[in-house]
C-alpha atoms as a PDB file:
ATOM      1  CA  UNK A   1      18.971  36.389 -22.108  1.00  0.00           C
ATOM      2  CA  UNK A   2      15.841  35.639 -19.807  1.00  0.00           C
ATOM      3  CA  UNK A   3      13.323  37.367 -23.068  1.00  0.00           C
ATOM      4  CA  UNK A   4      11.707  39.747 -20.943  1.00  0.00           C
ATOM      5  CA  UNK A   5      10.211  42.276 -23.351  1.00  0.00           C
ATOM      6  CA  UNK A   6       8.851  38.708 -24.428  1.00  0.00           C
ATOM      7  CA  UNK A   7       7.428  37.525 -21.264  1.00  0.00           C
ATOM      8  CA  UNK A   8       6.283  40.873 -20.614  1.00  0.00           C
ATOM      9  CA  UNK A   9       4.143  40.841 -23.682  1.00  0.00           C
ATOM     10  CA  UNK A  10       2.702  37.583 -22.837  1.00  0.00           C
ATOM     11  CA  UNK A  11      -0.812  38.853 -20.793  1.00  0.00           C
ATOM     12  CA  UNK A  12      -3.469  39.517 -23.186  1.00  0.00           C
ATOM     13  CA  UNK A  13      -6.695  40.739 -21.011  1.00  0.00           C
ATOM     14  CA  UNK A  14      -9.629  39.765 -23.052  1.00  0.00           C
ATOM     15  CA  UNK A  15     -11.867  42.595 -20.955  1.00  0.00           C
ATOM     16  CA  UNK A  16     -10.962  46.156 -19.069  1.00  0.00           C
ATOM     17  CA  UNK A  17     -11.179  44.787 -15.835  1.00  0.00           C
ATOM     18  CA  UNK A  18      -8.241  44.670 -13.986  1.00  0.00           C
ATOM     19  CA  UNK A  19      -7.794  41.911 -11.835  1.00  0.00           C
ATOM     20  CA  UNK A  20      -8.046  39.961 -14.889  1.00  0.00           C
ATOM     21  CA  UNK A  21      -3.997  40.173 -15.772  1.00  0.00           C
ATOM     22  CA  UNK A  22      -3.541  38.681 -11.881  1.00  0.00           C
ATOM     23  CA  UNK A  23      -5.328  35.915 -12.668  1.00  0.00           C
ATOM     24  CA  UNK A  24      -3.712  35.477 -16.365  1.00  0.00           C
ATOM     25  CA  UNK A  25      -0.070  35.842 -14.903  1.00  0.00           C
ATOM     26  CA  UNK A  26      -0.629  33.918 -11.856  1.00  0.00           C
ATOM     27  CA  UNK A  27      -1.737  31.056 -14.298  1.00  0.00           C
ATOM     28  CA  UNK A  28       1.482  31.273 -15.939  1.00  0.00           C
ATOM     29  CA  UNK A  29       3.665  31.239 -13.565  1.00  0.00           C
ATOM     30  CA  UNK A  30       2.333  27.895 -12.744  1.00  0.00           C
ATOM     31  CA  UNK A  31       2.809  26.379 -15.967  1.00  0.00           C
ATOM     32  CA  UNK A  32       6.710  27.816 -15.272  1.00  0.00           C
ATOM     33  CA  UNK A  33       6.695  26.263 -12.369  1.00  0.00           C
ATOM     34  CA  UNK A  34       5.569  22.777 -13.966  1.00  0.00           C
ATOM     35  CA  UNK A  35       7.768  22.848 -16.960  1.00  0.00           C
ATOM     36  CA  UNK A  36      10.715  23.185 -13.952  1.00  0.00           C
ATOM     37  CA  UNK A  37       9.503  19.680 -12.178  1.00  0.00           C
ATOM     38  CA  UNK A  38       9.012  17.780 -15.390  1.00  0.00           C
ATOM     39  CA  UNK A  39      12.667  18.996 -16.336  1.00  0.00           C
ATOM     40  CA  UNK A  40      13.224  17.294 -12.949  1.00  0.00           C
ATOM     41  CA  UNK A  41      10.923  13.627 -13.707  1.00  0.00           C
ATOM     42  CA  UNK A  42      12.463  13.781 -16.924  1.00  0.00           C
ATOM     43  CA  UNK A  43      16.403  13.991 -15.490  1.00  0.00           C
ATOM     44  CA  UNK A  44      14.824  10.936 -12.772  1.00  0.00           C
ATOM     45  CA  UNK A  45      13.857   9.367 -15.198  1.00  0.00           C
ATOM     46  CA  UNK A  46      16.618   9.231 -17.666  1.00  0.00           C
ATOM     47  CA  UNK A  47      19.257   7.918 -14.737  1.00  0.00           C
ATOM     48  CA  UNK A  48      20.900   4.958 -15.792  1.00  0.00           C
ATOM     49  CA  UNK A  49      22.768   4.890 -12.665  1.00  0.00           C
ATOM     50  CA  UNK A  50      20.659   6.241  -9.782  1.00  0.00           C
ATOM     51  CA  UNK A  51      21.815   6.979  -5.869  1.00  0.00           C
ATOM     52  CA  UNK A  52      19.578   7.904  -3.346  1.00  0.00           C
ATOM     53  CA  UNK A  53      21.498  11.296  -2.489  1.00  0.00           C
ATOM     54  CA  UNK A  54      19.956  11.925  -6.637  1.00  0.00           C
ATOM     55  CA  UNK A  55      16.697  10.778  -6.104  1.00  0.00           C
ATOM     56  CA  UNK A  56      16.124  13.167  -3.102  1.00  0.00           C
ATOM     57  CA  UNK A  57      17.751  15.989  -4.175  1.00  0.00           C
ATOM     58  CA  UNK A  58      15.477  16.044  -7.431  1.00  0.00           C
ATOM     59  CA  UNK A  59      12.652  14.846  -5.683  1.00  0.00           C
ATOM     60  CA  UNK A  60      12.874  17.393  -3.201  1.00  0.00           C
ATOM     61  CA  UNK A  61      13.198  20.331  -6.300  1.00  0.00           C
ATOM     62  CA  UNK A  62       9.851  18.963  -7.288  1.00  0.00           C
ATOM     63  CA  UNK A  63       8.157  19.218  -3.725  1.00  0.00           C
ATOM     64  CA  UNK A  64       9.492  22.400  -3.668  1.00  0.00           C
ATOM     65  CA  UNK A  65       8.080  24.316  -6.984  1.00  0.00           C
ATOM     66  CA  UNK A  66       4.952  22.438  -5.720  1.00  0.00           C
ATOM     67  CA  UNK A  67       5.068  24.049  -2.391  1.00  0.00           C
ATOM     68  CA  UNK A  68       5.837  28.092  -4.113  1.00  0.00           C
ATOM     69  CA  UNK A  69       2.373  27.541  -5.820  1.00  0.00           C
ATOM     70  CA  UNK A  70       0.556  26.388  -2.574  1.00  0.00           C
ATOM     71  CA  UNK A  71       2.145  29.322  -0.767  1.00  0.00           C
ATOM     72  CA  UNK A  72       1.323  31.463  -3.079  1.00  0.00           C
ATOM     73  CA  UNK A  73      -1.934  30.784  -3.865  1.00  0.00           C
ATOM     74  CA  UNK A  74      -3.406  33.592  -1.676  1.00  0.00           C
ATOM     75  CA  UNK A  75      -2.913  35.795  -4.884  1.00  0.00           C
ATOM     76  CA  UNK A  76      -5.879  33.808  -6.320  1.00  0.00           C
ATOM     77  CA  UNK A  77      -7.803  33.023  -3.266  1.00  0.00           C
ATOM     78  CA  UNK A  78      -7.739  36.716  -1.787  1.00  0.00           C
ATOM     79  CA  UNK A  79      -5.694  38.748  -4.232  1.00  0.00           C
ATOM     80  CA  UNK A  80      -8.917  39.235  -7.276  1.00  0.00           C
ATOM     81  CA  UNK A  81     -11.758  41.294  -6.571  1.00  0.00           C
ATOM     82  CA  UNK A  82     -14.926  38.735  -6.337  1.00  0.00           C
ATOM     83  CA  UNK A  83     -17.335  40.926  -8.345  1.00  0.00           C
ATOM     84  CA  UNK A  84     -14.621  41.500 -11.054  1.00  0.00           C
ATOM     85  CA  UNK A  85     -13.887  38.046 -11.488  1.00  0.00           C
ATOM     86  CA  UNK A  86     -17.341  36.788 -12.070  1.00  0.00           C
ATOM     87  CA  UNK A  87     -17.676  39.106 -14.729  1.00  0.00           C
ATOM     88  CA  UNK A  88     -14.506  38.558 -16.097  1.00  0.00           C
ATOM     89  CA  UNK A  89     -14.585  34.648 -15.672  1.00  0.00           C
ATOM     90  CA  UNK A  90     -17.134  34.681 -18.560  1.00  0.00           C
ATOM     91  CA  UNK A  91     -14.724  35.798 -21.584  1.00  0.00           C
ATOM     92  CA  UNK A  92     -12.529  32.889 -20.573  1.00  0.00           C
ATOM     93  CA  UNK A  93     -15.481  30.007 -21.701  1.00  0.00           C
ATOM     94  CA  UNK A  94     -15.116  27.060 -22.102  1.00  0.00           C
ATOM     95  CA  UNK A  95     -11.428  27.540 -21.230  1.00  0.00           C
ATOM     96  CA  UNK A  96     -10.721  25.885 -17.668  1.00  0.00           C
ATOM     97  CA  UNK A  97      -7.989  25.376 -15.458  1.00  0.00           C
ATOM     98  CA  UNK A  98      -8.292  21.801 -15.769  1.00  0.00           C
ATOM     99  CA  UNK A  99      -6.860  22.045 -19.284  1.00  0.00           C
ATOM    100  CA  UNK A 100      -3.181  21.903 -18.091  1.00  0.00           C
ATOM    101  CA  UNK A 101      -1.504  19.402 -20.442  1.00  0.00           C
ATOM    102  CA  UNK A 102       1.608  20.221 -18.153  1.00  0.00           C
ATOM    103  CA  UNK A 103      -0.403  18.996 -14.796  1.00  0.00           C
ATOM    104  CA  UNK A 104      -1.870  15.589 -16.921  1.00  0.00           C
ATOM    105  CA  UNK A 105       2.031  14.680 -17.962  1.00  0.00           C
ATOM    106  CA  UNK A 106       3.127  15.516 -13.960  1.00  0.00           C
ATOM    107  CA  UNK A 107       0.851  12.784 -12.914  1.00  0.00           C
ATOM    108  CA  UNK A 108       1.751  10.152 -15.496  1.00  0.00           C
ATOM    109  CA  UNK A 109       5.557  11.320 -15.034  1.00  0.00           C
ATOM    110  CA  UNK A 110       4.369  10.788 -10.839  1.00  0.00           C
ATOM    111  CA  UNK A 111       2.889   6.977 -10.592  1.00  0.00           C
ATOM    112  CA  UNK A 112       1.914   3.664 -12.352  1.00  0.00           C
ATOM    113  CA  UNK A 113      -1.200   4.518 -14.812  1.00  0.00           C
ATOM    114  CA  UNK A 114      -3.214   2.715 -13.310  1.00  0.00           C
ATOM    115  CA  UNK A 115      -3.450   4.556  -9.797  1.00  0.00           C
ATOM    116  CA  UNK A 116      -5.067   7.556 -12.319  1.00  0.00           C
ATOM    117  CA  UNK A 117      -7.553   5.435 -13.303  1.00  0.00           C
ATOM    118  CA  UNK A 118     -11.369   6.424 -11.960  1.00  0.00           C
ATOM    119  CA  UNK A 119     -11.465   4.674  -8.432  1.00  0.00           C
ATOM    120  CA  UNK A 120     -14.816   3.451  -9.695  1.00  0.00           C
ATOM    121  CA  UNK A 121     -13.479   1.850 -12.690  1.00  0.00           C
ATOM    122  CA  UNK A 122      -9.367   0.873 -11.253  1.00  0.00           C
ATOM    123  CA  UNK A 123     -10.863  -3.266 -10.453  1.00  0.00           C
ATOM    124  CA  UNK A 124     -11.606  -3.936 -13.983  1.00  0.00           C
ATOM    125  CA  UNK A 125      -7.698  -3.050 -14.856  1.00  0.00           C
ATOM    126  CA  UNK A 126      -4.472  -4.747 -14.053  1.00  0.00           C
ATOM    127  CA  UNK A 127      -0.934  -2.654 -13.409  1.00  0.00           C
ATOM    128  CA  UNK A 128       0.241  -3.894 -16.949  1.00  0.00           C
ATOM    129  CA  UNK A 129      -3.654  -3.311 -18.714  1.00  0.00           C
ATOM    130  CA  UNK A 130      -3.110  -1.084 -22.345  1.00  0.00           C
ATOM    131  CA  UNK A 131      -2.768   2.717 -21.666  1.00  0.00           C
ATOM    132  CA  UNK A 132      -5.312   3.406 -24.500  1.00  0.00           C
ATOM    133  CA  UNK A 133      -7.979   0.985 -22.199  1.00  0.00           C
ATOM    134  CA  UNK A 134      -6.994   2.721 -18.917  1.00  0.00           C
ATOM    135  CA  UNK A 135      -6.877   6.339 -20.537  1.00  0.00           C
ATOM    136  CA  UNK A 136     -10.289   5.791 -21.572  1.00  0.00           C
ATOM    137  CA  UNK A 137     -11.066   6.048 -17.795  1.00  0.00           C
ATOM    138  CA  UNK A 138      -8.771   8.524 -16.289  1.00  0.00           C
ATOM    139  CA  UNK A 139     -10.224  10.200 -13.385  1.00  0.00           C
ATOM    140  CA  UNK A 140     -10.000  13.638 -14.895  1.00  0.00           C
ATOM    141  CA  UNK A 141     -12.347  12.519 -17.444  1.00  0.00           C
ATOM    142  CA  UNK A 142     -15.106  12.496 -14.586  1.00  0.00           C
ATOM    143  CA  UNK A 143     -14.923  15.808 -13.804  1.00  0.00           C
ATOM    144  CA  UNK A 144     -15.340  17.176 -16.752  1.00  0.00           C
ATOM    145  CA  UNK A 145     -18.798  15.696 -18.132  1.00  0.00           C
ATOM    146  CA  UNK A 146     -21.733  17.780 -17.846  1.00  0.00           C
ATOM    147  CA  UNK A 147     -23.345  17.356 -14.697  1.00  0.00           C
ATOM    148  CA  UNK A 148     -27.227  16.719 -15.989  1.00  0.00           C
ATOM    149  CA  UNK A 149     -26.714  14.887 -19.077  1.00  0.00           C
ATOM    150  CA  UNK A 150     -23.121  13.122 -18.097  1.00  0.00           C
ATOM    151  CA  UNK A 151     -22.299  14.190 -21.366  1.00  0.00           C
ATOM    152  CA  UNK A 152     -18.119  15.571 -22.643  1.00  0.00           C
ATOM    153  CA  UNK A 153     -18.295  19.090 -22.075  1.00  0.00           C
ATOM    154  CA  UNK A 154     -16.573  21.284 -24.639  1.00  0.00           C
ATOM    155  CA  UNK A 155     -13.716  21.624 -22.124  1.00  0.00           C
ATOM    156  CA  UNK A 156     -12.924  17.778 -22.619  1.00  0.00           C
ATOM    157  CA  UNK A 157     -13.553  17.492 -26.186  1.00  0.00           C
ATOM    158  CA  UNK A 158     -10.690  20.621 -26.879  1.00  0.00           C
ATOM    159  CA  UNK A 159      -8.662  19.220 -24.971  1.00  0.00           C
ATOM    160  CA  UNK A 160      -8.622  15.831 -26.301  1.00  0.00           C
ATOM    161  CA  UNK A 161      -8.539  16.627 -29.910  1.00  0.00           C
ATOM    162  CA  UNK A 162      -5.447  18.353 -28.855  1.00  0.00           C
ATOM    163  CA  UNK A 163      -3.697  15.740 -26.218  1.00  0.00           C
ATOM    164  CA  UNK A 164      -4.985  12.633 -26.227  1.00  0.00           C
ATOM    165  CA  UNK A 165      -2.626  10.893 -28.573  1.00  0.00           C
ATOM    166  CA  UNK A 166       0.372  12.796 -26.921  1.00  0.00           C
ATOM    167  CA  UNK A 167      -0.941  11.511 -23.316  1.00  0.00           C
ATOM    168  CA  UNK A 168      -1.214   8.059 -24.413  1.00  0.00           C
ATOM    169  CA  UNK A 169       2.118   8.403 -26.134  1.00  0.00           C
ATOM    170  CA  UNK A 170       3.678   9.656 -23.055  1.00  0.00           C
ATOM    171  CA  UNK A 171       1.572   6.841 -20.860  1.00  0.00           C
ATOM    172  CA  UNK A 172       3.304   3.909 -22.417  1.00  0.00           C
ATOM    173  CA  UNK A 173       6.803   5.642 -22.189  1.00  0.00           C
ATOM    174  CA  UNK A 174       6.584   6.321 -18.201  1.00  0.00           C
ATOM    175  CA  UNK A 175       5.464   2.885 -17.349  1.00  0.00           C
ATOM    176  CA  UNK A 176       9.514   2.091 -16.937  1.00  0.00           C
ATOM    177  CA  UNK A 177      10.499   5.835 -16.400  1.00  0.00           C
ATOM    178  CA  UNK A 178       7.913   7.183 -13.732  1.00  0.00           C
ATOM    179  CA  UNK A 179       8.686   8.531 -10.066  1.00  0.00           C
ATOM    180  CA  UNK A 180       7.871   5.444  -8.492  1.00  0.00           C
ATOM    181  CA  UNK A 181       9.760   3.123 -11.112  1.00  0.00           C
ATOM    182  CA  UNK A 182      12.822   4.994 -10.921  1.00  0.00           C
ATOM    183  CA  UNK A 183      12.383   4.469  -6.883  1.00  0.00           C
ATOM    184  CA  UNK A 184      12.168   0.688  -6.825  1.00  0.00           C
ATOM    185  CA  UNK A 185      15.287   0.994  -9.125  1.00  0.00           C
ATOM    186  CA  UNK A 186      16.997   1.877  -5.866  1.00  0.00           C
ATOM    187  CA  UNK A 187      18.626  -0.858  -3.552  1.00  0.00           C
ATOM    188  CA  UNK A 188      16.052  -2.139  -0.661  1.00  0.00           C
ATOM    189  CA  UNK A 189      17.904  -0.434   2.015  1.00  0.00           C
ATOM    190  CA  UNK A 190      17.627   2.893   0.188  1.00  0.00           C
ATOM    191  CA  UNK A 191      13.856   2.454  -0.644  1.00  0.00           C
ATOM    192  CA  UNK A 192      13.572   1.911   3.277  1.00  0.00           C
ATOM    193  CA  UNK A 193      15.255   4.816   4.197  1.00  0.00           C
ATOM    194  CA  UNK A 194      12.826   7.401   6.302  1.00  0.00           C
ATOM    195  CA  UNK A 195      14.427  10.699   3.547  1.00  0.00           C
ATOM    196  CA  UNK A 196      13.597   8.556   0.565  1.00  0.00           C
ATOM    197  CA  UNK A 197       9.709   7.927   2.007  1.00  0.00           C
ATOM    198  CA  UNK A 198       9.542  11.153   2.816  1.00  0.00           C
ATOM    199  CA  UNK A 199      10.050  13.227   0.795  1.00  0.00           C
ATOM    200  CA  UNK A 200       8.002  10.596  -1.862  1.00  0.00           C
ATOM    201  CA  UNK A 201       5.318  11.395   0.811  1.00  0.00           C
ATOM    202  CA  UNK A 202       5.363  14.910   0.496  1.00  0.00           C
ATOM    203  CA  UNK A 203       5.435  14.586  -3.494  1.00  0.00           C
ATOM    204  CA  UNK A 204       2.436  12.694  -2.967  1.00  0.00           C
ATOM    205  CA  UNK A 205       0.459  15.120  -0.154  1.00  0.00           C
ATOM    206  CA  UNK A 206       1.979  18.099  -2.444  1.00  0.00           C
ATOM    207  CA  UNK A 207       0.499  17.237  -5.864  1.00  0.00           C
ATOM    208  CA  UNK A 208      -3.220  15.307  -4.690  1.00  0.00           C
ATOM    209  CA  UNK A 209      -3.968  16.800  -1.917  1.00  0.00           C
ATOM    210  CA  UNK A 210      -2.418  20.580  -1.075  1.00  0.00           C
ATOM    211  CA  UNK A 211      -2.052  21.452  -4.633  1.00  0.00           C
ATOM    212  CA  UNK A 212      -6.205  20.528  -5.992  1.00  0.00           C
ATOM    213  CA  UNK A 213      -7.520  21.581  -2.440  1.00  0.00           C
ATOM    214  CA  UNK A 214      -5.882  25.415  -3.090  1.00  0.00           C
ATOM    215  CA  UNK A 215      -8.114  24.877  -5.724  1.00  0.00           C
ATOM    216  CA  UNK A 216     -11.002  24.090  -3.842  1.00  0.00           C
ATOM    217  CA  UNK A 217     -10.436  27.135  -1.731  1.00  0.00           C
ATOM    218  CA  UNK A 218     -10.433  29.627  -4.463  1.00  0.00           C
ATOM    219  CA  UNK A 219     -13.717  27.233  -6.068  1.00  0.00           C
ATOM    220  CA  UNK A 220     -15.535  28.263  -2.696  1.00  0.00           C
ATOM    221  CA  UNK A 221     -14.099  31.658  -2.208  1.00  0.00           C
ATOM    222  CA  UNK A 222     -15.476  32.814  -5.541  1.00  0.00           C
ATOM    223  CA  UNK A 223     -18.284  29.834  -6.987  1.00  0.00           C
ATOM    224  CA  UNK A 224     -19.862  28.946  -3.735  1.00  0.00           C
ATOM    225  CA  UNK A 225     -23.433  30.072  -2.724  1.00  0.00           C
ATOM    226  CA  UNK A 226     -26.147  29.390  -0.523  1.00  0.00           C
ATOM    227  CA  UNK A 227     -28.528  28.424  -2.630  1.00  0.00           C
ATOM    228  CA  UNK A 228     -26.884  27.129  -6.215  1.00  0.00           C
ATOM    229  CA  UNK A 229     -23.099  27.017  -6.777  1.00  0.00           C
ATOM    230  CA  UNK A 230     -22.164  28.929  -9.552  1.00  0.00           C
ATOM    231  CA  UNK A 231     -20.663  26.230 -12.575  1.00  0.00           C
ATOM    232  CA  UNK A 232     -16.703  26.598 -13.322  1.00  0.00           C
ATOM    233  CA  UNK A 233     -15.808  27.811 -16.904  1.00  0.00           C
ATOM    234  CA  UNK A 234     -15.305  24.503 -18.579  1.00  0.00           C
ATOM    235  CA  UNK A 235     -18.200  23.408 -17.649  1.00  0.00           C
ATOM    236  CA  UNK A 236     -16.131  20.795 -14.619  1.00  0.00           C
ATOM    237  CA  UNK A 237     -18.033  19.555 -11.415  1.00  0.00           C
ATOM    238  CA  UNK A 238     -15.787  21.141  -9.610  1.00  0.00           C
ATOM    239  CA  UNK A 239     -17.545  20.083  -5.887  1.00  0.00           C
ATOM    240  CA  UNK A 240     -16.692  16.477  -6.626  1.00  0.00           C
ATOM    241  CA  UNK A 241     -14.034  16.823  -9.096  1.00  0.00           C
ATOM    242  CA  UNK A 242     -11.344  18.550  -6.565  1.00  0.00           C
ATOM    243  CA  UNK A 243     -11.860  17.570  -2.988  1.00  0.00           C
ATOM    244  CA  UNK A 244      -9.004  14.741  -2.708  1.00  0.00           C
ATOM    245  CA  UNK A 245     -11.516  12.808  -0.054  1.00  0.00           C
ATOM    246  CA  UNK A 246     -13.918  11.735  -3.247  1.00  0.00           C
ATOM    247  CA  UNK A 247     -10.952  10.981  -5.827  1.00  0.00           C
ATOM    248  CA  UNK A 248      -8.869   8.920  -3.542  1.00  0.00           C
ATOM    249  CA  UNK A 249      -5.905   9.906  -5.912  1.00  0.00           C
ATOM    250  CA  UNK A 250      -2.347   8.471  -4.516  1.00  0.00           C
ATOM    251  CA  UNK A 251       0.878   8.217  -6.400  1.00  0.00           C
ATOM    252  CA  UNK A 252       2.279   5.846  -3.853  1.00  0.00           C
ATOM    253  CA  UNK A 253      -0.094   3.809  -1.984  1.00  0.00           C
ATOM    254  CA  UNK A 254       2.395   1.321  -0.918  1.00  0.00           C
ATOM    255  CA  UNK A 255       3.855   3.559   1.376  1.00  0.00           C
ATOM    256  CA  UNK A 256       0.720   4.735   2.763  1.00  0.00           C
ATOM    257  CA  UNK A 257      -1.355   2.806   5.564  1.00  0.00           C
ATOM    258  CA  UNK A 258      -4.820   1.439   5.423  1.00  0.00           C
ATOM    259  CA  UNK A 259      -5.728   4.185   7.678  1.00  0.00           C
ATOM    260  CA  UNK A 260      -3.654   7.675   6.156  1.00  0.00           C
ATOM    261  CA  UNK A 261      -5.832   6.115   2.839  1.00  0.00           C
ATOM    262  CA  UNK A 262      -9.238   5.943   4.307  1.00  0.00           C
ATOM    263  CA  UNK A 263      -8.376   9.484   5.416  1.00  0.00           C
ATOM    264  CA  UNK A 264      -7.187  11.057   2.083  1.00  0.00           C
ATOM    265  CA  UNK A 265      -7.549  14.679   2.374  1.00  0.00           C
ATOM    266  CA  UNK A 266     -10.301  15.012   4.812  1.00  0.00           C
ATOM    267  CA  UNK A 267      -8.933  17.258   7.803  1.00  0.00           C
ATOM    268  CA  UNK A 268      -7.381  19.484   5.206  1.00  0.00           C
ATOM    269  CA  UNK A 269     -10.842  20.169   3.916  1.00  0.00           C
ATOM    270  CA  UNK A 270     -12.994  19.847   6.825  1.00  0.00           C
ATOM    271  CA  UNK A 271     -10.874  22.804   8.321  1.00  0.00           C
ATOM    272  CA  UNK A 272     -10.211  25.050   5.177  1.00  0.00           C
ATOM    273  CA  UNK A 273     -14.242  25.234   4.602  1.00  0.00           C
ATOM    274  CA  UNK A 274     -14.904  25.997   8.092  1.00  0.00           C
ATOM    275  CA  UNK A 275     -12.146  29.154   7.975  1.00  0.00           C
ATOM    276  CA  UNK A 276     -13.684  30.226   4.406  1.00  0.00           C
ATOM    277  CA  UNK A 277     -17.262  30.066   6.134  1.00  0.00           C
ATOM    278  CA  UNK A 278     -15.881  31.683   9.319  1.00  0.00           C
ATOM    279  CA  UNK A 279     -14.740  34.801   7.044  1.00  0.00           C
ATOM    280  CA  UNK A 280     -17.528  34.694   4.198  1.00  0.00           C
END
């Protein structure tokens, strides 16, 4: 029923070391655990008839596949050998774990289009702007151009031959049908209710700032050096590209103050560095 002897068949080391089928099975359990929440956008966002018991209940699902992965990411962060998986790392070029196709449709699924939009570039765009205009500058764009030349890196250009039509696609369909559309379909005393915000809240702390600062951690546990960071697979600025603090990404800023903004993601980091240095 479940395919196991499938499944099972599924991790294909590409060298003899062995921490190198962790990190391949850990990776796929996280695209299992994202093809469970966009089950759970797509049942949101298909409601014709929505009640706030609904919207928190599947909301809540969501946060909590999103919180199993950034529990569990100590099997990454502490569960490879180091000196296995920078030899290892290198058969995996120029694959990188920012080519999740699953992760891009999670954040179109999440918010308006335009709060993925480079911060830099979200003034020159209105809410209703073309999703072919504002794709051109989605944030995760930035992080992967070469960091000398500010050139696509191989990562990017793979990946877009492959998605780009499908994200743009998918872009115009969640304008009416993402998370926070399907929560202003609510009545106002249900969009005020302290549930509704918060568990939107932790959808929002989950996904842009827990979920790409576990990142971050393993990124420093295993790139980080004194002297010259060593580069991530695909080529991605990974210093820049992860920490939440730089990207300012938010699903929801209308339920956010001024203040919780300004503040995106910076104790979380400040503190995680400081135990990763404490240890190193």
């Amino acid at each position: 029923y479940i395919q196991l002897d499938t499944l099972l068949s599924l991790q294909k080391p590409k060298t003899k070391f062995s921490d190198e089928v962790v990190f391949i099975i850990y990776h796929q359990i996280t695209e299992l655990y994202f093809k469970l929440a966009l089950k759970e956008f797509n049942a949101l966002g298909d409601l014709s008839h929505l009640n706030k018991k609904e919207f928190i209940d599947r909301v809540t699902r969501i946060n909590r596949y999103f919180e199993a992965l950034i529990k569990s990411f100590s099997i990454m962060v502490d569960g490879m050998d180091r000196d296995e998986f920078l030899k290892f790392r290198m058969s995996l070029l120029p694959a990188s774990g920012f080519q999740s196709a699953q992760y891009r449709e999670i954040e179109m699924f999440s918010t308006d289009f335009i709060n993925l939009v480079a911060i830099d570039a979200r003034d020159s765009f209105s809410a209703d702007a073309s999703i072919k205009a504002m794709y051109k500058h989605i944030y995760w764009k930035y992080g992967a151009t070469e960091v000398e030349s500010g050139n696509k890196t191989l990562t990017l250009t793979q990946f877009e031959e492959k998605y780009e039509q499908r994200f743009i696609e998918l872009g115009e369909a969640c304008r009416t049908k993402n998370l926070w559309q399907v929560f202003k379909r609510l009545s106002t005393e249900d969009q005020a209710d302290v549930e509704v915000i918060g568990v939107l809240k932790t959808n929002d702390l989950n996904v842009n700032v827990y979920w790409p600062l576990a990142h971050y951690k393993s990124a420093v546990r295993y790139l980080a050096r004194k002297d010259v960071d060593v580069a991530a697979t695909g080529g991605t600025n990974w210093q820049k590209y992860l920490p939440p603090k730089f990207q300012k990404r938010i699903f929801y800023p209308a339920i956010w103050s001024p203040e919780e903004k300004e503040n995106w993601g910076k104790g979380w980091v400040e503190e995680q560095i400081k135990e990763i240095l404490r240890g190193a």
